[in-house]
N, C-alpha and C. Protein backbone atom coordinates (compact mmCIF):
# COMPACT_ATOMS: atom_id res chain seq x y z
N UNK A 1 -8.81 42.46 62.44
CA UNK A 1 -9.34 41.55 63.45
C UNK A 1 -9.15 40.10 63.04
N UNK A 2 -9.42 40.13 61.72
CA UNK A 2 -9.26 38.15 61.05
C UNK A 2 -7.56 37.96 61.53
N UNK A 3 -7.03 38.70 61.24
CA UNK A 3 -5.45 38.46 61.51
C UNK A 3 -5.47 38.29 62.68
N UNK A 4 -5.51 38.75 63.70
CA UNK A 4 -5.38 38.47 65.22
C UNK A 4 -6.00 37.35 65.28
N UNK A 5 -7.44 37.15 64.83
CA UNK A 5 -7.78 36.03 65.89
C UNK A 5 -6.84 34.37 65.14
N UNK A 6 -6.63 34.77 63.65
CA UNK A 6 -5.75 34.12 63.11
C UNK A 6 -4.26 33.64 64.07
N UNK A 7 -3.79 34.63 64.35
CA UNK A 7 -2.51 34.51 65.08
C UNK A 7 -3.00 34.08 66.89
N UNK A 8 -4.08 33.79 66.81
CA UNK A 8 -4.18 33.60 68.77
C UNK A 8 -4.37 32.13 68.25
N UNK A 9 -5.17 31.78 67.07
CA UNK A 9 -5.51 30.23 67.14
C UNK A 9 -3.87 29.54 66.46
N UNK A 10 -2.70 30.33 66.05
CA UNK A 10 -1.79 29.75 65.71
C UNK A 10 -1.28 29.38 66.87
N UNK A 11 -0.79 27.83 67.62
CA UNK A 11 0.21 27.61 68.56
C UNK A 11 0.60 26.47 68.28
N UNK A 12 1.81 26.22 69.25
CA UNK A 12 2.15 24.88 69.03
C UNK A 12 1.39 23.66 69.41
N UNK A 13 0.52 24.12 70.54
CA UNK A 13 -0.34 23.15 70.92
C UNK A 13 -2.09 23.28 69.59
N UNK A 14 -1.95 24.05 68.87
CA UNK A 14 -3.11 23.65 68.24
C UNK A 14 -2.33 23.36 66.31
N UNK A 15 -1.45 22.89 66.19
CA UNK A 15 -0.46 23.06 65.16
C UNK A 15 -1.01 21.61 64.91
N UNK A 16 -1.25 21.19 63.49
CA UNK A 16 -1.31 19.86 63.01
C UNK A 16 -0.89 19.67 60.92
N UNK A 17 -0.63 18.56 61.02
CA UNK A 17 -0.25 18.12 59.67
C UNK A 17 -0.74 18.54 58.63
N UNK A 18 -0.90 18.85 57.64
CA UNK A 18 -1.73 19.40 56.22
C UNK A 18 -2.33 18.02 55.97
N UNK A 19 -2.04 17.16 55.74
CA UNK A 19 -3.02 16.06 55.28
C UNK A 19 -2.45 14.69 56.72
N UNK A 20 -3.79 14.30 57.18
CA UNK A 20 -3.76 13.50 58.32
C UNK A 20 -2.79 12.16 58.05
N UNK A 21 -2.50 12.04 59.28
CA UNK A 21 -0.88 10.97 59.14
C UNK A 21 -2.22 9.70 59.27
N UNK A 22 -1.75 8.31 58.64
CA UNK A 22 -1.95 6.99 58.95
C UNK A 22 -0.88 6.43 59.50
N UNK A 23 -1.28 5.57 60.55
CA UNK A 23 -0.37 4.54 61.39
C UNK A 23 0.25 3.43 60.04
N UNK A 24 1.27 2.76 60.06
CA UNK A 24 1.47 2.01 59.23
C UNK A 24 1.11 0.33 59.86
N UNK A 25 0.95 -0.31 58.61
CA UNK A 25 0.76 -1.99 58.95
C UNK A 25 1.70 -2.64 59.35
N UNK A 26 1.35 -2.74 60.96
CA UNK A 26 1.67 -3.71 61.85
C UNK A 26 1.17 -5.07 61.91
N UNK A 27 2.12 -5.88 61.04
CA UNK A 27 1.51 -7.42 60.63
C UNK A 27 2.43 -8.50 61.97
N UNK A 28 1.76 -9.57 62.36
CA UNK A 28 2.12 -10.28 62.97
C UNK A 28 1.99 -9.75 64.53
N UNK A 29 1.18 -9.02 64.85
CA UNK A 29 1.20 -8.57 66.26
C UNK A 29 -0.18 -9.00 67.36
N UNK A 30 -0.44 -10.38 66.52
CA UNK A 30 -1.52 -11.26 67.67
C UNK A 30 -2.20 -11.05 66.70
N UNK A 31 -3.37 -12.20 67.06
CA UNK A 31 -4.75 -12.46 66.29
C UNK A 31 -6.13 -10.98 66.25
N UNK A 32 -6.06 -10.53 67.19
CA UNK A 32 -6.62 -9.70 67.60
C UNK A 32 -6.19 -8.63 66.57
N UNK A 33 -5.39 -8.30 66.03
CA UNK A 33 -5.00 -7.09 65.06
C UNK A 33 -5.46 -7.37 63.86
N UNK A 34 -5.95 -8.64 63.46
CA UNK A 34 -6.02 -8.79 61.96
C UNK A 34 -5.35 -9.24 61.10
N UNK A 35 -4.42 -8.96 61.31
CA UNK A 35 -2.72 -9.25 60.71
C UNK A 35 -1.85 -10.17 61.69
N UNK A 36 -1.91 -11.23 62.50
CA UNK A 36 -1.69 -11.95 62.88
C UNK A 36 -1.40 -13.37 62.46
N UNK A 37 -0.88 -14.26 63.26
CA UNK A 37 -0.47 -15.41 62.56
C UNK A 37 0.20 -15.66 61.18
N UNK A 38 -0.51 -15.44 60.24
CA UNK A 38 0.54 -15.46 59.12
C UNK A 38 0.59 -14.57 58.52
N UNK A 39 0.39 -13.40 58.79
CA UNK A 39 0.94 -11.88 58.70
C UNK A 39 0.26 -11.70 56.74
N UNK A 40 -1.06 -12.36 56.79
CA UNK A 40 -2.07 -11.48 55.58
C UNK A 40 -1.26 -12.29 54.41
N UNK A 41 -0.53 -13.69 54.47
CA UNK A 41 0.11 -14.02 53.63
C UNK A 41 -0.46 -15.71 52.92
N UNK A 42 -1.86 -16.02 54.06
CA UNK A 42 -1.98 -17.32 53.27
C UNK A 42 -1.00 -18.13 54.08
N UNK A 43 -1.31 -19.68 54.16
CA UNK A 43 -0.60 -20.85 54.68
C UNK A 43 0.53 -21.45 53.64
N UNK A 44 1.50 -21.12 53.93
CA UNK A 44 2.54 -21.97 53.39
C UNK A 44 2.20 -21.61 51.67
N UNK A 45 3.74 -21.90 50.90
CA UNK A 45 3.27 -21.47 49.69
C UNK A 45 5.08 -20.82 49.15
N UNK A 46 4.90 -20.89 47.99
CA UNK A 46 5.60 -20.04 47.50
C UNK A 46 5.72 -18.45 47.56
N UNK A 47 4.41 -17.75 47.46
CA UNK A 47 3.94 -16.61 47.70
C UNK A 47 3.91 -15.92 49.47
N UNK A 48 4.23 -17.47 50.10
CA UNK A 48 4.62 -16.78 51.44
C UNK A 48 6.11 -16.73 51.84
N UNK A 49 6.53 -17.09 50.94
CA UNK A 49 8.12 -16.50 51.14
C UNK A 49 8.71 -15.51 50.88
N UNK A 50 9.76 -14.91 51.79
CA UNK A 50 10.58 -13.70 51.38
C UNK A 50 10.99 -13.58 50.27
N UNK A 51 10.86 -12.64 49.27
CA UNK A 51 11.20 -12.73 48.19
C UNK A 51 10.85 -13.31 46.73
N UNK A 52 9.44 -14.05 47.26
CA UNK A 52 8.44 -14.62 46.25
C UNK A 52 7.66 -13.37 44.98
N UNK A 53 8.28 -11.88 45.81
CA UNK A 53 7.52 -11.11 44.73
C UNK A 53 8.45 -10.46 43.64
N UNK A 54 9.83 -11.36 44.06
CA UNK A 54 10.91 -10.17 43.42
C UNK A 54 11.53 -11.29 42.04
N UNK A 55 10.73 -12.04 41.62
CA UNK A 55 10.91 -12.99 40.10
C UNK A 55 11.07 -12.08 39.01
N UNK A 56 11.40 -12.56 38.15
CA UNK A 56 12.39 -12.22 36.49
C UNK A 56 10.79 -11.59 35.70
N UNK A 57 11.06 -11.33 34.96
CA UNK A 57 9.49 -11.18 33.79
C UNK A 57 9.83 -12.24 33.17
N UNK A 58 8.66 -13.13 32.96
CA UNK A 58 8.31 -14.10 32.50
C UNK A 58 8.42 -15.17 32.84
N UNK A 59 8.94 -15.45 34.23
CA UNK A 59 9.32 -16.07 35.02
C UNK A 59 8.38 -17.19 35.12
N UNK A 60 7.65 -18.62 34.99
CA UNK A 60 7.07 -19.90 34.94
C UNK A 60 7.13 -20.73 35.86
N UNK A 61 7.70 -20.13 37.23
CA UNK A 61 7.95 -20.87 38.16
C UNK A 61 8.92 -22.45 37.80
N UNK A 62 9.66 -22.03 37.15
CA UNK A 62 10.62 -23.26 36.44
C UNK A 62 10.14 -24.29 35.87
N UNK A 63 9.15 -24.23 35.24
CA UNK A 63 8.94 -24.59 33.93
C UNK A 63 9.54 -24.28 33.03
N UNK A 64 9.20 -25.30 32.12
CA UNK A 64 9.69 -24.98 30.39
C UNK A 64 9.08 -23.34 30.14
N UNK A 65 9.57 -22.59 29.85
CA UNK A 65 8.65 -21.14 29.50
C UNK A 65 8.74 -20.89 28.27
N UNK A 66 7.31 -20.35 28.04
CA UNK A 66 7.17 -19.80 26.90
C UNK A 66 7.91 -19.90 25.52
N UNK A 67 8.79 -18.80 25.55
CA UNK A 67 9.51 -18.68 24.61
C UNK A 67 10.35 -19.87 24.19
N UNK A 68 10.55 -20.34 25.06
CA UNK A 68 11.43 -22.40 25.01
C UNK A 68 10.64 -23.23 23.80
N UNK A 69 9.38 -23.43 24.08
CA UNK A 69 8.11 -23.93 23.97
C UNK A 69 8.36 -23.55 22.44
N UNK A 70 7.97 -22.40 21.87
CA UNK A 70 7.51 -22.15 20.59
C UNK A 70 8.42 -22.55 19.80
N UNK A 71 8.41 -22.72 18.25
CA UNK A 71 9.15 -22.78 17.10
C UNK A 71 9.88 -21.68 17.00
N UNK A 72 11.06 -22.08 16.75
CA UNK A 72 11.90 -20.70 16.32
C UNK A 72 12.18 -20.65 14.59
N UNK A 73 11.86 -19.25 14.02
CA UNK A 73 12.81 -19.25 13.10
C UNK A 73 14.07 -18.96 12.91
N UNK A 74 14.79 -19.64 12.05
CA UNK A 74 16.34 -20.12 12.02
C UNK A 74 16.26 -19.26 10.69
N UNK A 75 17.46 -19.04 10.36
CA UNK A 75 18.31 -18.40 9.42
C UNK A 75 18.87 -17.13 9.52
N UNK A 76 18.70 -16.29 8.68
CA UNK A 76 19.58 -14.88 8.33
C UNK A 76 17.82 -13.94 8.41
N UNK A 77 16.98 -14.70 8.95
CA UNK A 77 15.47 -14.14 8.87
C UNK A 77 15.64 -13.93 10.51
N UNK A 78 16.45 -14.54 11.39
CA UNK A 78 16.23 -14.16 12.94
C UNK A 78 16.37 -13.42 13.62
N UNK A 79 15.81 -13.09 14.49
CA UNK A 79 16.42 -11.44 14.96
C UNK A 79 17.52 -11.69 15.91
N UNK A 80 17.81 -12.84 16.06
CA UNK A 80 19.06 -12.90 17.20
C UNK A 80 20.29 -12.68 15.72
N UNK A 81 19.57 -12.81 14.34
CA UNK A 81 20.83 -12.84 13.53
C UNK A 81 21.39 -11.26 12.75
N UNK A 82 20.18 -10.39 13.34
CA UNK A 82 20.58 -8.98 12.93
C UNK A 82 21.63 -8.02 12.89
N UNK A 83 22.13 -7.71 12.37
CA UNK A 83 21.33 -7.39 10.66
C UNK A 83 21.82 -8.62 9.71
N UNK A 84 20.84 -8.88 9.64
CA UNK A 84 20.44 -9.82 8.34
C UNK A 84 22.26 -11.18 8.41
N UNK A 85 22.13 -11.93 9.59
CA UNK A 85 23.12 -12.76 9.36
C UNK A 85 24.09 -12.15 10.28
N UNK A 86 24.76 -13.35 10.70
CA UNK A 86 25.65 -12.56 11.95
C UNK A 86 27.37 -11.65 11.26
N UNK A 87 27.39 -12.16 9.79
CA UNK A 87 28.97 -11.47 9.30
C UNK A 87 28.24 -10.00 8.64
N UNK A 88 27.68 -9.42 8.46
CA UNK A 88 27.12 -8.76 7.74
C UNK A 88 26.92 -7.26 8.35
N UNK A 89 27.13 -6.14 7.71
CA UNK A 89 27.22 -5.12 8.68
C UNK A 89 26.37 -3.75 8.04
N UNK A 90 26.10 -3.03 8.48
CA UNK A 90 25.25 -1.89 7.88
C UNK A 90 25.67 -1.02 7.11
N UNK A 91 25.15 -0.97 5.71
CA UNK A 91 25.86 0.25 4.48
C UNK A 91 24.85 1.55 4.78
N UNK A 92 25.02 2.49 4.35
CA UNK A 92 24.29 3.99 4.66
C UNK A 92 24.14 4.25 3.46
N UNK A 93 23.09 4.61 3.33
CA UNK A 93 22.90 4.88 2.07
C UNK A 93 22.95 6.06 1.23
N UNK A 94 23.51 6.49 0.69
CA UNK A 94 23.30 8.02 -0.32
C UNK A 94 23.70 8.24 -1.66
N UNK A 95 21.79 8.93 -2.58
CA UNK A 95 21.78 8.55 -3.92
C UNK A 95 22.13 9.96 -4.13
N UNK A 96 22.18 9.72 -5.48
CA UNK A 96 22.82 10.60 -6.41
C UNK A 96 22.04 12.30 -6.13
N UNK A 97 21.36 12.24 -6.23
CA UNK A 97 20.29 13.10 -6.03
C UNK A 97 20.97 14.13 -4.80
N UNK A 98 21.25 13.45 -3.69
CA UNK A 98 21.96 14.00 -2.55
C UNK A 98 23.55 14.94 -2.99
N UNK A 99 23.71 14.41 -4.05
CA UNK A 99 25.07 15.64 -4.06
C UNK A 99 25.00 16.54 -4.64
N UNK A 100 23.98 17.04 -4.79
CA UNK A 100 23.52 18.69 -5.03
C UNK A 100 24.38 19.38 -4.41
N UNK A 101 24.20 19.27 -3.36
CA UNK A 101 24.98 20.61 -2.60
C UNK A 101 26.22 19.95 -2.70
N UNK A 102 27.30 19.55 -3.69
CA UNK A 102 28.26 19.63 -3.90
C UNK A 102 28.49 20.85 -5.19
N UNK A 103 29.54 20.96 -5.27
CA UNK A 103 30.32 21.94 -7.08
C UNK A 103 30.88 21.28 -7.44
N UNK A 104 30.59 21.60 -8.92
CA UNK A 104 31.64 20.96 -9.53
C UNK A 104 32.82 20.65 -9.92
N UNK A 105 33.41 19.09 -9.31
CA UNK A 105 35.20 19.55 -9.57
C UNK A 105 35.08 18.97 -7.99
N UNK A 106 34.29 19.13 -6.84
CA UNK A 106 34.70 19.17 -5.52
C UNK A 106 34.65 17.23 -5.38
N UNK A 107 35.25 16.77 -4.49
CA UNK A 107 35.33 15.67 -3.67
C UNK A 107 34.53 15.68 -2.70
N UNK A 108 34.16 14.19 -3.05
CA UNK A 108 33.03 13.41 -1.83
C UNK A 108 34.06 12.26 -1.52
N UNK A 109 33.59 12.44 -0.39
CA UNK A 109 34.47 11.20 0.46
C UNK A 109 33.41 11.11 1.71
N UNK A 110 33.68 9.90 2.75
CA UNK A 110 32.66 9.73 3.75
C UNK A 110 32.75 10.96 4.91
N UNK A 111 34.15 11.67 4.61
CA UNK A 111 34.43 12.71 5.74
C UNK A 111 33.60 13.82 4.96
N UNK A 112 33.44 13.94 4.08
CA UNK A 112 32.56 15.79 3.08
C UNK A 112 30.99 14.69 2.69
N UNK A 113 30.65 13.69 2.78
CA UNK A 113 29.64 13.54 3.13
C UNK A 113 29.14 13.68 4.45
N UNK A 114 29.47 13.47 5.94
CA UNK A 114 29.65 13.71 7.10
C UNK A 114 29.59 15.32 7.62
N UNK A 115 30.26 15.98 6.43
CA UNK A 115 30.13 17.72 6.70
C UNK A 115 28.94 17.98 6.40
N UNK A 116 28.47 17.79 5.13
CA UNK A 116 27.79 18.19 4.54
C UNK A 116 25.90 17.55 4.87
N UNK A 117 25.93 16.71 6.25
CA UNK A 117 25.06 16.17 7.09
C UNK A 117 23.86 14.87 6.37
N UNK A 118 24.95 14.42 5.58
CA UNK A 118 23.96 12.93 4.09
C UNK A 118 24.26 12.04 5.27
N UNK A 119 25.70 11.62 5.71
CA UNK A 119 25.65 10.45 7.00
C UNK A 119 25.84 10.89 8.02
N UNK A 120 25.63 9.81 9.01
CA UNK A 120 25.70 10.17 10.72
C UNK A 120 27.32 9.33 11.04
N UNK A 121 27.89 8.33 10.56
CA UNK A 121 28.63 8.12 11.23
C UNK A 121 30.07 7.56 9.91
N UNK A 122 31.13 7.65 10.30
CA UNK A 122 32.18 7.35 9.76
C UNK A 122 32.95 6.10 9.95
N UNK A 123 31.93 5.23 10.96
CA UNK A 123 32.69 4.19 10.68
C UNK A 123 31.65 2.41 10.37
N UNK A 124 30.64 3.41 9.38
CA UNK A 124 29.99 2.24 8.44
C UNK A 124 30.25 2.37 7.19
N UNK A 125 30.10 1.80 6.20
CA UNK A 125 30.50 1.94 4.59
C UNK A 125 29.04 2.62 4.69
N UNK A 126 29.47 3.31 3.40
CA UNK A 126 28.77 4.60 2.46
C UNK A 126 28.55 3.45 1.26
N UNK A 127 27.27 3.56 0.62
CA UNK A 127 26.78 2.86 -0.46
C UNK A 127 26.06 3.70 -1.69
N UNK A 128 26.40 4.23 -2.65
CA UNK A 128 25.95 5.45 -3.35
C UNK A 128 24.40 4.24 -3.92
N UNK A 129 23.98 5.01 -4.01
CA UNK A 129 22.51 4.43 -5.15
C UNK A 129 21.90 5.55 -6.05
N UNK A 130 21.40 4.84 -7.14
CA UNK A 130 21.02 5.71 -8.28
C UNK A 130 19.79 6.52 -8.34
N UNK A 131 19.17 6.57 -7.07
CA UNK A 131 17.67 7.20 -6.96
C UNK A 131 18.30 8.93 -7.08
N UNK A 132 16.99 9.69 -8.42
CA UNK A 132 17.79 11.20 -8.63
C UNK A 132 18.74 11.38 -9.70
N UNK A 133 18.67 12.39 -9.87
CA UNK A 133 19.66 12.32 -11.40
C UNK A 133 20.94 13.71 -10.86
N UNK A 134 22.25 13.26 -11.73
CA UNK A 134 23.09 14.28 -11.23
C UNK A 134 23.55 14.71 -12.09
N UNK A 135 24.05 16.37 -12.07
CA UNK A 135 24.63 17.38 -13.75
C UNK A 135 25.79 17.03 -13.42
N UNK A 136 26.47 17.48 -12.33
CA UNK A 136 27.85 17.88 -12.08
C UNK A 136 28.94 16.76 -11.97
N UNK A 137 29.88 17.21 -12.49
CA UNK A 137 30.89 16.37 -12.48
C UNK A 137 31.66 16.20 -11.30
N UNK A 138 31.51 14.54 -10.60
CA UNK A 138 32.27 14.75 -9.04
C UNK A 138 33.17 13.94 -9.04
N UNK A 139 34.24 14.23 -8.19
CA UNK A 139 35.34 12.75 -7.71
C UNK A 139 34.49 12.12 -6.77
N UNK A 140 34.10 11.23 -6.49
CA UNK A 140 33.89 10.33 -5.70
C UNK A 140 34.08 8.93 -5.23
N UNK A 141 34.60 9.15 -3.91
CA UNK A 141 34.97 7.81 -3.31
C UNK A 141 34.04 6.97 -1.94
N UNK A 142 33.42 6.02 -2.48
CA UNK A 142 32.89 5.77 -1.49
C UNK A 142 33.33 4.09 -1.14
N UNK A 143 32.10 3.23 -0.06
CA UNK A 143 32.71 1.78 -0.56
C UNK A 143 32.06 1.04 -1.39
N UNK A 144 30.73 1.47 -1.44
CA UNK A 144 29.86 0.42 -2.55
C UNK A 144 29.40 1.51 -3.32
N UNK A 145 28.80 1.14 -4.68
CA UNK A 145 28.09 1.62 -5.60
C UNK A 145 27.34 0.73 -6.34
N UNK A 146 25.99 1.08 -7.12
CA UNK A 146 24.92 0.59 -7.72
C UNK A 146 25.58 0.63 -8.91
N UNK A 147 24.57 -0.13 -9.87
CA UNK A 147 24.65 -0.11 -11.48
C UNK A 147 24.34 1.20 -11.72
N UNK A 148 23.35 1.95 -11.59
CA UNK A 148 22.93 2.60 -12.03
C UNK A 148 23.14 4.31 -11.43
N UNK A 149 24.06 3.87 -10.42
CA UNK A 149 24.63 4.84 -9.73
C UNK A 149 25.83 5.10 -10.79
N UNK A 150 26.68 4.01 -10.70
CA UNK A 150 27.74 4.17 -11.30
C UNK A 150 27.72 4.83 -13.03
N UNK A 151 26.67 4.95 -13.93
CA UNK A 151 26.21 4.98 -14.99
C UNK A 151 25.68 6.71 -14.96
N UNK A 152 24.93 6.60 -13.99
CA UNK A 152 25.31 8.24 -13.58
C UNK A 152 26.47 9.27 -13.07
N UNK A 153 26.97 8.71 -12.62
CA UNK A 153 27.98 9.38 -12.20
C UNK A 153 28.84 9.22 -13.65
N UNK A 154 29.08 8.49 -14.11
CA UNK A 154 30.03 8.71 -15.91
C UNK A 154 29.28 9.19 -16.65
N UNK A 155 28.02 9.96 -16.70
CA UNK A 155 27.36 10.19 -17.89
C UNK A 155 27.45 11.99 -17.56
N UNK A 156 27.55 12.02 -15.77
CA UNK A 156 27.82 13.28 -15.58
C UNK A 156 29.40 13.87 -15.82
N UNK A 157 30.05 12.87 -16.54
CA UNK A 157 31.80 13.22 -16.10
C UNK A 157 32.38 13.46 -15.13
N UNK A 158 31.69 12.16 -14.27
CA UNK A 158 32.74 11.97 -13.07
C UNK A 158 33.71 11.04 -12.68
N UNK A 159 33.76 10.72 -11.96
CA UNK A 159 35.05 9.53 -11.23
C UNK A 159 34.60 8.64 -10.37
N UNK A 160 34.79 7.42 -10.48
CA UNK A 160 34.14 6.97 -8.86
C UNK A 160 35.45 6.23 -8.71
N UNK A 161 35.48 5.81 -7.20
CA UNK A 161 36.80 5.35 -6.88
C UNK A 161 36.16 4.45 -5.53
N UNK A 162 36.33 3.26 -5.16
CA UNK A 162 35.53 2.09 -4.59
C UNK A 162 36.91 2.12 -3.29
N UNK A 163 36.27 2.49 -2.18
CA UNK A 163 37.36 2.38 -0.80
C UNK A 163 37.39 1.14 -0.55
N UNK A 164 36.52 -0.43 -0.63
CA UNK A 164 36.99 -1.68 -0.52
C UNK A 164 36.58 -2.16 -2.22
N UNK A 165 37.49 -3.43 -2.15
CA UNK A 165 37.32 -4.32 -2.97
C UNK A 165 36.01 -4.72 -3.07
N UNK A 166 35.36 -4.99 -4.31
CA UNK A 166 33.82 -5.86 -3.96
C UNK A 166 34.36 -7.63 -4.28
N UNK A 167 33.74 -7.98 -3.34
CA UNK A 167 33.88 -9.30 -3.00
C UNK A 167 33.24 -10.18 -4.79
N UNK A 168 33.73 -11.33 -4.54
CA UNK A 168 33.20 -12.18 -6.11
C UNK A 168 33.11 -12.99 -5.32
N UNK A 169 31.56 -13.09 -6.48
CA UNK A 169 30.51 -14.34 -6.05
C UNK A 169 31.20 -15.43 -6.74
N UNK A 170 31.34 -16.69 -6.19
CA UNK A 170 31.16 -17.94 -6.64
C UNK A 170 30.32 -18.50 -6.91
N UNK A 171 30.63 -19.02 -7.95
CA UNK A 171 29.75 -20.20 -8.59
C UNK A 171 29.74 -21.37 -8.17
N UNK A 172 28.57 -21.84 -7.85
CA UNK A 172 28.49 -23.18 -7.23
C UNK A 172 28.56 -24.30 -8.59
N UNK A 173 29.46 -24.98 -8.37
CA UNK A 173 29.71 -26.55 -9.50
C UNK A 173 30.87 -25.73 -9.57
N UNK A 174 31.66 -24.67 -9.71
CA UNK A 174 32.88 -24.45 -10.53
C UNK A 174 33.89 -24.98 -9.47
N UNK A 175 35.08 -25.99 -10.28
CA UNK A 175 35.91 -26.26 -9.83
C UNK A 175 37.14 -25.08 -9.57
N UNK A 176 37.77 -25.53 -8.44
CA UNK A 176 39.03 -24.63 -8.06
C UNK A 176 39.94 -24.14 -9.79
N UNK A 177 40.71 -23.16 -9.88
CA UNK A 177 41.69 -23.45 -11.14
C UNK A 177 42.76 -24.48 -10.51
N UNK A 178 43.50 -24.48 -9.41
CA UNK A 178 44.24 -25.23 -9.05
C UNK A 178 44.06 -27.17 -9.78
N UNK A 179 42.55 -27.17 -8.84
CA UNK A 179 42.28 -28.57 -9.89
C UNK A 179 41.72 -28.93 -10.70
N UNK A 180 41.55 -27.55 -12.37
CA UNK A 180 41.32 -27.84 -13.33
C UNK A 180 43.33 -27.71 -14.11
N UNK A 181 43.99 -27.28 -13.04
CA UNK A 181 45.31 -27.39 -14.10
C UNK A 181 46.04 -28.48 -13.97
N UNK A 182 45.65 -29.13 -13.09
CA UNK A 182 45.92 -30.51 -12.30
C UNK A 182 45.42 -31.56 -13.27
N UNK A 183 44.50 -31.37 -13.80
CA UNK A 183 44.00 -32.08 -14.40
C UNK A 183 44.00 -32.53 -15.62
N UNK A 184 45.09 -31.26 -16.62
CA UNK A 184 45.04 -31.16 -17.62
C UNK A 184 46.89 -31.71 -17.67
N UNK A 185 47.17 -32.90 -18.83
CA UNK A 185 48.50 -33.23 -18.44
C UNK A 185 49.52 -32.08 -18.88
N UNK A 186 50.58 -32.24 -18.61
CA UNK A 186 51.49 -31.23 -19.15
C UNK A 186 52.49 -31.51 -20.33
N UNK A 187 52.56 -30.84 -21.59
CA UNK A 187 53.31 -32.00 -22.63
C UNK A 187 54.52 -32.31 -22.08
N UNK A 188 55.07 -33.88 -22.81
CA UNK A 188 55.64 -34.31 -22.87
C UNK A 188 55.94 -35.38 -21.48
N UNK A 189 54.73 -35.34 -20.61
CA UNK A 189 54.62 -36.39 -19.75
C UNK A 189 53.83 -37.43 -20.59
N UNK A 190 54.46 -38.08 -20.98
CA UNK A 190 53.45 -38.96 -21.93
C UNK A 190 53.90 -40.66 -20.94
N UNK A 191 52.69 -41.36 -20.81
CA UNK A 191 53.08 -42.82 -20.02
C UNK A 191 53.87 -43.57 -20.75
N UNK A 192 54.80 -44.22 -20.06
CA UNK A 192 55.31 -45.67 -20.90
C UNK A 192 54.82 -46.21 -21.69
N UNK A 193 55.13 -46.90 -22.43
CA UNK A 193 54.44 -48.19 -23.39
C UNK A 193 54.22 -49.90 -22.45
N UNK A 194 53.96 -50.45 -22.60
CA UNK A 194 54.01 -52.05 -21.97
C UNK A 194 53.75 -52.85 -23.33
N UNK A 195 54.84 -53.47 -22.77
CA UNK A 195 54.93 -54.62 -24.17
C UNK A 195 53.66 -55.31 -23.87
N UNK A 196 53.49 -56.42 -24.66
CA UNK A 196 52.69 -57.32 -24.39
C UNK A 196 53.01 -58.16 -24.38
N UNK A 197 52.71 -59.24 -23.44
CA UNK A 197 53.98 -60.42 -23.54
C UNK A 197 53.64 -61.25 -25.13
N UNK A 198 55.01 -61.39 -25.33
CA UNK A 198 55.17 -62.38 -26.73
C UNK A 198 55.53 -61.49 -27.82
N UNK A 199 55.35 -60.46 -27.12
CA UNK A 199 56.25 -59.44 -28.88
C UNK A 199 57.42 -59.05 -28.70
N UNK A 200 57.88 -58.54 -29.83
CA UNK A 200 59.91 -59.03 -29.37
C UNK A 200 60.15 -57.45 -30.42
């Protein structure tokens, strides 16, 4: 019986929405609506213009802003200079300790470090460091190495082999060699003599 009288009250004429519809806001349609005249926006203004809500973040209404305003720090400390200085690029790091799961006799290189899941990518320098102690004797080539990396790795009877040059520091006051050889005469340039007048 619930079913029937269910199905007599189903029709199209008694059929309605699951959750009740609202009319939408009709702004500017006479005083009488509410929303009239200046359509709920305030007299004149920035905020009554088209497009007054669609500004930048942080936006100051063109002012000096914020971030303008404050002190910046400058150097190789800035984050516009990251990482650390704008020539400067990211080493990966992996200590000694990590080539366990090598044998002995086998080669490390950045491609069998890469297998073996120590780095993520192959095209930053590899930097060995001495954190960990190692038995086995390895070839290894990476681009940088520590003091104390390197001291391990020969004490285990291994090899290390450096994929770039390491750069040399200069000394500040040291002159070029160019113009310390410049400077030094070469024999047998020896100056003239000058008489003096009256000697014969």
């Amino acid at each position: 019986m619930a079913e029937e009288e269910k199905a007599e009250r189903l029709s199209l004429s008694s059929l309605s929405p699951a959750q009740p519809r609202k009319d939408r806001k009709r702004v500017g349609r006479g005083l009488g609506s509410g929303t009239g005249r200046y359509s709920g926006r305030g007299i004149k203004g920035q905020k009554s213009r088209a497009g007054s809500h669609m500004m930048r973040a942080g936006f100051e209404g063109g002012q000096m802003p914020l971030a303008m305003r404050i002190p910046k720090l400058r150097g190789n400390t800035s984050r516009d200079a990251m990482p650390i200085g704008p020539f400067r690029t990211y080493s990966q790091p992996v200590n000694v300790r990590d080539l366990s799961r090598f044998a002995a006799g086998e080669e490390v290189t950045p491609e069998t470090l890469k297998a073996k899941g120590l780095i993520r990518s192959l095209r930053k320098d590899v930097k060995l460091l001495g954190v960990g102690e190692l038995t086995t004797s390895l070839a290894i080539s990476v681009h940088q190495v520590s003091a104390s990396a390197r001291e391990k790795v020969e004490a285990a009877g291994g090899t290390l082999t450096l994929l770039r040059e390491p750069k040399v520091k200069k000394r500040r006051g040291a002159k070029p060699a160019a113009r310390a050889s410049a400077a030094v005469e070469a024999p047998g340039d020896e100056q003239p003599s000058v008489e003096e007048p009256g000697g014969e």
